[in-house]
N, C-alpha and C. Protein backbone atom coordinates (compact mmCIF):
# COMPACT_ATOMS: atom_id res chain seq x y z
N UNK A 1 0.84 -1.18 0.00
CA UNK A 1 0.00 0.00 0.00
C UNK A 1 0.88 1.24 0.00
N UNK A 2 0.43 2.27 -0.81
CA UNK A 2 1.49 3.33 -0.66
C UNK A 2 1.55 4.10 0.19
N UNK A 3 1.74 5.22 0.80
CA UNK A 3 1.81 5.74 1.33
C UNK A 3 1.45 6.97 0.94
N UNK A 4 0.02 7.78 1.44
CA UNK A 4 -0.50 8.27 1.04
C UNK A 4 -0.65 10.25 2.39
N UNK A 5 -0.18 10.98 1.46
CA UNK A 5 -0.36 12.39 2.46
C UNK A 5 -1.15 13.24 2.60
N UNK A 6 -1.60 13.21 3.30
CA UNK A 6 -3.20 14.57 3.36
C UNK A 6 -2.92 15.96 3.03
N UNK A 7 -1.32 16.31 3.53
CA UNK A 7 -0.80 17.41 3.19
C UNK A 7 -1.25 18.54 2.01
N UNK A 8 -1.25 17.38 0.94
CA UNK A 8 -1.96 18.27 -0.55
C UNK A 8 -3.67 18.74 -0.17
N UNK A 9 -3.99 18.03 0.55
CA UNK A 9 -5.74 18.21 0.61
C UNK A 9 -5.76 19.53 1.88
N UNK A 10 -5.08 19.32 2.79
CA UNK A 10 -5.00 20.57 3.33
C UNK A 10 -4.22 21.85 3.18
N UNK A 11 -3.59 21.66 1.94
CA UNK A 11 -2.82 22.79 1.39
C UNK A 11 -3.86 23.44 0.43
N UNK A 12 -4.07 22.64 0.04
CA UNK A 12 -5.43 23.07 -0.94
C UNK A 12 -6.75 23.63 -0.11
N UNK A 13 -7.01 23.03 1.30
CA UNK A 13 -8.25 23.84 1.61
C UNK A 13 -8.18 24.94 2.02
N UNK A 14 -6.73 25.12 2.78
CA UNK A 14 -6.11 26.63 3.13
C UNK A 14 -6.28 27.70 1.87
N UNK A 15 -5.96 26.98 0.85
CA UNK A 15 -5.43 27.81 -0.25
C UNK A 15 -6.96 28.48 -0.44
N UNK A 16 -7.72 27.27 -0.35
CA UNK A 16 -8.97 27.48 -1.32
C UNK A 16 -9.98 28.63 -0.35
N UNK A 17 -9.65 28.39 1.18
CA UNK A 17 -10.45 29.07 1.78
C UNK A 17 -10.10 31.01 1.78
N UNK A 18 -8.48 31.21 1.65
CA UNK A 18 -7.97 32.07 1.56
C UNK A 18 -8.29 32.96 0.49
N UNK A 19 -8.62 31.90 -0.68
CA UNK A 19 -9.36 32.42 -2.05
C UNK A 19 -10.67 32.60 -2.04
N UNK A 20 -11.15 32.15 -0.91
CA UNK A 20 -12.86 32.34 -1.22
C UNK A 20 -12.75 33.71 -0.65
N UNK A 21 -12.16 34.00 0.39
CA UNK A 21 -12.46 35.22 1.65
C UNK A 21 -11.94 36.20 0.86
N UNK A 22 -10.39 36.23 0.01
CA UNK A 22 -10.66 37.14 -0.62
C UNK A 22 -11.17 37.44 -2.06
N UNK A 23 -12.09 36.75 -2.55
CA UNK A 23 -13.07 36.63 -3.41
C UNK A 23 -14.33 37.59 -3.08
N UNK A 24 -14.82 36.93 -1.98
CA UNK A 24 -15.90 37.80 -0.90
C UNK A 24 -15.81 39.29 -0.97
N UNK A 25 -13.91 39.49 -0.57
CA UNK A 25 -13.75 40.68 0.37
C UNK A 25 -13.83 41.85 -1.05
N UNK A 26 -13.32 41.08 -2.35
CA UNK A 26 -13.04 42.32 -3.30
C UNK A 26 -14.13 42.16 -4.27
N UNK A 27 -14.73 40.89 -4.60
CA UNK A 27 -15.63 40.80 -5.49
C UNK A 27 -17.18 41.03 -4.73
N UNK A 28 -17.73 40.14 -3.82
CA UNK A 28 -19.09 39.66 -3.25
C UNK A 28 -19.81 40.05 -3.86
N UNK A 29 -20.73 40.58 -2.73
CA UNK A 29 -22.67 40.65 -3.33
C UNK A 29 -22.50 41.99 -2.74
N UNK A 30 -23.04 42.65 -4.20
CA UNK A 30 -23.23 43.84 -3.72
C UNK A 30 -24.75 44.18 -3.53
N UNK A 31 -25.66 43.51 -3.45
CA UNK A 31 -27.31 43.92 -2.99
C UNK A 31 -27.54 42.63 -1.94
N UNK A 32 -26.87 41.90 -1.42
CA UNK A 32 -27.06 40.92 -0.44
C UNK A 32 -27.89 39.78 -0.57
N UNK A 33 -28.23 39.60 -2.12
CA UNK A 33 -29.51 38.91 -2.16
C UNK A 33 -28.67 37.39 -2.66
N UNK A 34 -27.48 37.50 -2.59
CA UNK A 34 -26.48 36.20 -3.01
C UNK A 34 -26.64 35.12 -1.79
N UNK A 35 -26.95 33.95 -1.73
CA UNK A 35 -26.96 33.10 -0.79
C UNK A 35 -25.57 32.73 -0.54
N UNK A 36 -24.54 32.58 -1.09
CA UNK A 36 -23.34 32.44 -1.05
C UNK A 36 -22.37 33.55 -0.37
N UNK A 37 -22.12 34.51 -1.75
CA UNK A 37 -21.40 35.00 -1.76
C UNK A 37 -21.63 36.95 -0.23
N UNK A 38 -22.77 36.73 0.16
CA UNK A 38 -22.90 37.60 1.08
C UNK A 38 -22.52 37.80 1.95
N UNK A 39 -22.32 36.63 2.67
CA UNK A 39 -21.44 36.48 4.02
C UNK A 39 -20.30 35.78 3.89
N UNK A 40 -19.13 36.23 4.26
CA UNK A 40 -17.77 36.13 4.03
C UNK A 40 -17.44 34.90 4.57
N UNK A 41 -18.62 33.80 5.90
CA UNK A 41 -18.37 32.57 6.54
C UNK A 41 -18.90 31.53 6.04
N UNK A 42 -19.59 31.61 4.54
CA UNK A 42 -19.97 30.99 3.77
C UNK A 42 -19.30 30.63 2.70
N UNK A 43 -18.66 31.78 2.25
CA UNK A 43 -17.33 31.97 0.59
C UNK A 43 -16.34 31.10 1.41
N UNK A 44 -16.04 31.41 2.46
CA UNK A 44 -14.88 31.08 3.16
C UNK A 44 -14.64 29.53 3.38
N UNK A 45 -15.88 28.98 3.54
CA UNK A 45 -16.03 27.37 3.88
C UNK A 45 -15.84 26.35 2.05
N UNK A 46 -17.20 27.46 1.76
CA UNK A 46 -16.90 26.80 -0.33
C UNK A 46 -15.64 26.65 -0.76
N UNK A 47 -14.70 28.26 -0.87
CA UNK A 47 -13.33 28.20 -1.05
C UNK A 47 -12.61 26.95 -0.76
N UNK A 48 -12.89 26.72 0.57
CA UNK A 48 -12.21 25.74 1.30
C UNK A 48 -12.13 24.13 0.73
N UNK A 49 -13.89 23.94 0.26
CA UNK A 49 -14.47 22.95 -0.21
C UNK A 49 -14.14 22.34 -1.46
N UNK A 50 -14.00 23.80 -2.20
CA UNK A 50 -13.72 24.10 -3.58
C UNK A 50 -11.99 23.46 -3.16
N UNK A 51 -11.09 24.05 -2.91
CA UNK A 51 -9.46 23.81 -2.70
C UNK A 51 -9.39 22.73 -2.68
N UNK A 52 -10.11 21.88 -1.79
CA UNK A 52 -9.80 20.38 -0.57
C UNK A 52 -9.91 19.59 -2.04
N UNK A 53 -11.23 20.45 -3.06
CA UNK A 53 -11.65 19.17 -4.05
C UNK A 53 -10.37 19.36 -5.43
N UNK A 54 -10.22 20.93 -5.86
CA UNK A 54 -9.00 20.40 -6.89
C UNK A 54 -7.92 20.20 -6.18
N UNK A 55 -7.33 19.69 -5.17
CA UNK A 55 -5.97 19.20 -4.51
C UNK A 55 -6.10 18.06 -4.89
N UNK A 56 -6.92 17.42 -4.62
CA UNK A 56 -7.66 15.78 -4.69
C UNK A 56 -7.48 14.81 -5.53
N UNK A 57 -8.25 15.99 -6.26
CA UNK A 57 -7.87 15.74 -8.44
C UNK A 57 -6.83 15.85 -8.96
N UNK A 58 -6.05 16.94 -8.60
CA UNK A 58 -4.45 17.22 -9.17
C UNK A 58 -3.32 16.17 -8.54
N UNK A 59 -3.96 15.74 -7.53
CA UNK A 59 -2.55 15.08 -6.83
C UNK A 59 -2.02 13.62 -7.74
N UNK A 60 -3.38 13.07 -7.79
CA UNK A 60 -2.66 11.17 -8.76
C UNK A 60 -2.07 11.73 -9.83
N UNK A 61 -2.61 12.92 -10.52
CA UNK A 61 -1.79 13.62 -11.81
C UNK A 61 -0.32 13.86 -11.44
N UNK A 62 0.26 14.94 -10.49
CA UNK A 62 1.03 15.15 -10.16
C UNK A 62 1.93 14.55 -9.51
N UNK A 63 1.78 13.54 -8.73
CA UNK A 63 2.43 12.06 -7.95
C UNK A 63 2.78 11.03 -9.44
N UNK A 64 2.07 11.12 -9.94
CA UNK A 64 2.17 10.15 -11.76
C UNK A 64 3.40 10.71 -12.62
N UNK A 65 3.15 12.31 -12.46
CA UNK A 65 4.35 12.93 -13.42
C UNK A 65 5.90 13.03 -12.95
N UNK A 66 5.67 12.64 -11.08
CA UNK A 66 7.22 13.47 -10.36
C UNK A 66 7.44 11.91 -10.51
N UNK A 67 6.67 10.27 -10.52
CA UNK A 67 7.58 9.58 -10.32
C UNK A 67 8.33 9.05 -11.82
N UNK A 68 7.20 9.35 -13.07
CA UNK A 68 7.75 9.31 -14.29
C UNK A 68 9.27 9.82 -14.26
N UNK A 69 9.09 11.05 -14.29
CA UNK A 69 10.19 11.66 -14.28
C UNK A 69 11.14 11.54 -13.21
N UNK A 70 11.05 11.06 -12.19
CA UNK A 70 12.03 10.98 -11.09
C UNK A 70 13.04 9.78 -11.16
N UNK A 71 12.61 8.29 -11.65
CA UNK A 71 12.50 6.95 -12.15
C UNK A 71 13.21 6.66 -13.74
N UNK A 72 13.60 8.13 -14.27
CA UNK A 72 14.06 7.49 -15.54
C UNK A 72 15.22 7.07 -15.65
N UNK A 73 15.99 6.48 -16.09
CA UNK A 73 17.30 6.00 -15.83
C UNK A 73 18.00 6.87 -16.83
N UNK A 74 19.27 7.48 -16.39
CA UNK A 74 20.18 8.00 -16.64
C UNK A 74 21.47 7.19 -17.52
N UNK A 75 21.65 7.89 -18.52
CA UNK A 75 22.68 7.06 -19.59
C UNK A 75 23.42 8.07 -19.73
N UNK A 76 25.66 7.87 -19.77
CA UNK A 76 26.33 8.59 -19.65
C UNK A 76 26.38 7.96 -21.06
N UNK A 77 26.82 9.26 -21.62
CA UNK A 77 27.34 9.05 -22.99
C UNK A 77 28.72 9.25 -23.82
């Protein structure tokens, strides 16, 4: 079994939550009638939700490409 790190999923929800809040803070709702985007403890959790989920997705991609490339054998010429 490999050995598997959460690290990416919580780098990503940090990331993602950091992006929602300031999403909120410069973009939001400007007439309040946004169920989302109105309150900054709502963007803030999605962001989060949103991050946790493309970390998730990107990682077998990215774990696939560093061991391709990490694994190739070297020929002196």
């Amino acid at each position: 079994m490999k050995k598997y790190s959460n690290v990416w999923k919580i780098g990503g929800a940090l990331l993602g939550a950091f992006g929602g809040y300031l999403y909120w803070h410069e973009v939001g709702c400007q007439t309040g009638h946004c169920p989302i985007q109105s309150h900054w403890q709502t963007m803030t959790i999605w962001g989060a939700t949103m991050g946790f989920l493309v970390a998730d997705l990107l990682h077998p991609f990215i774990q696939s490409s560093r061991n391709r490339n990490g694994n190739a054998k070297k020929t002196i010429v």
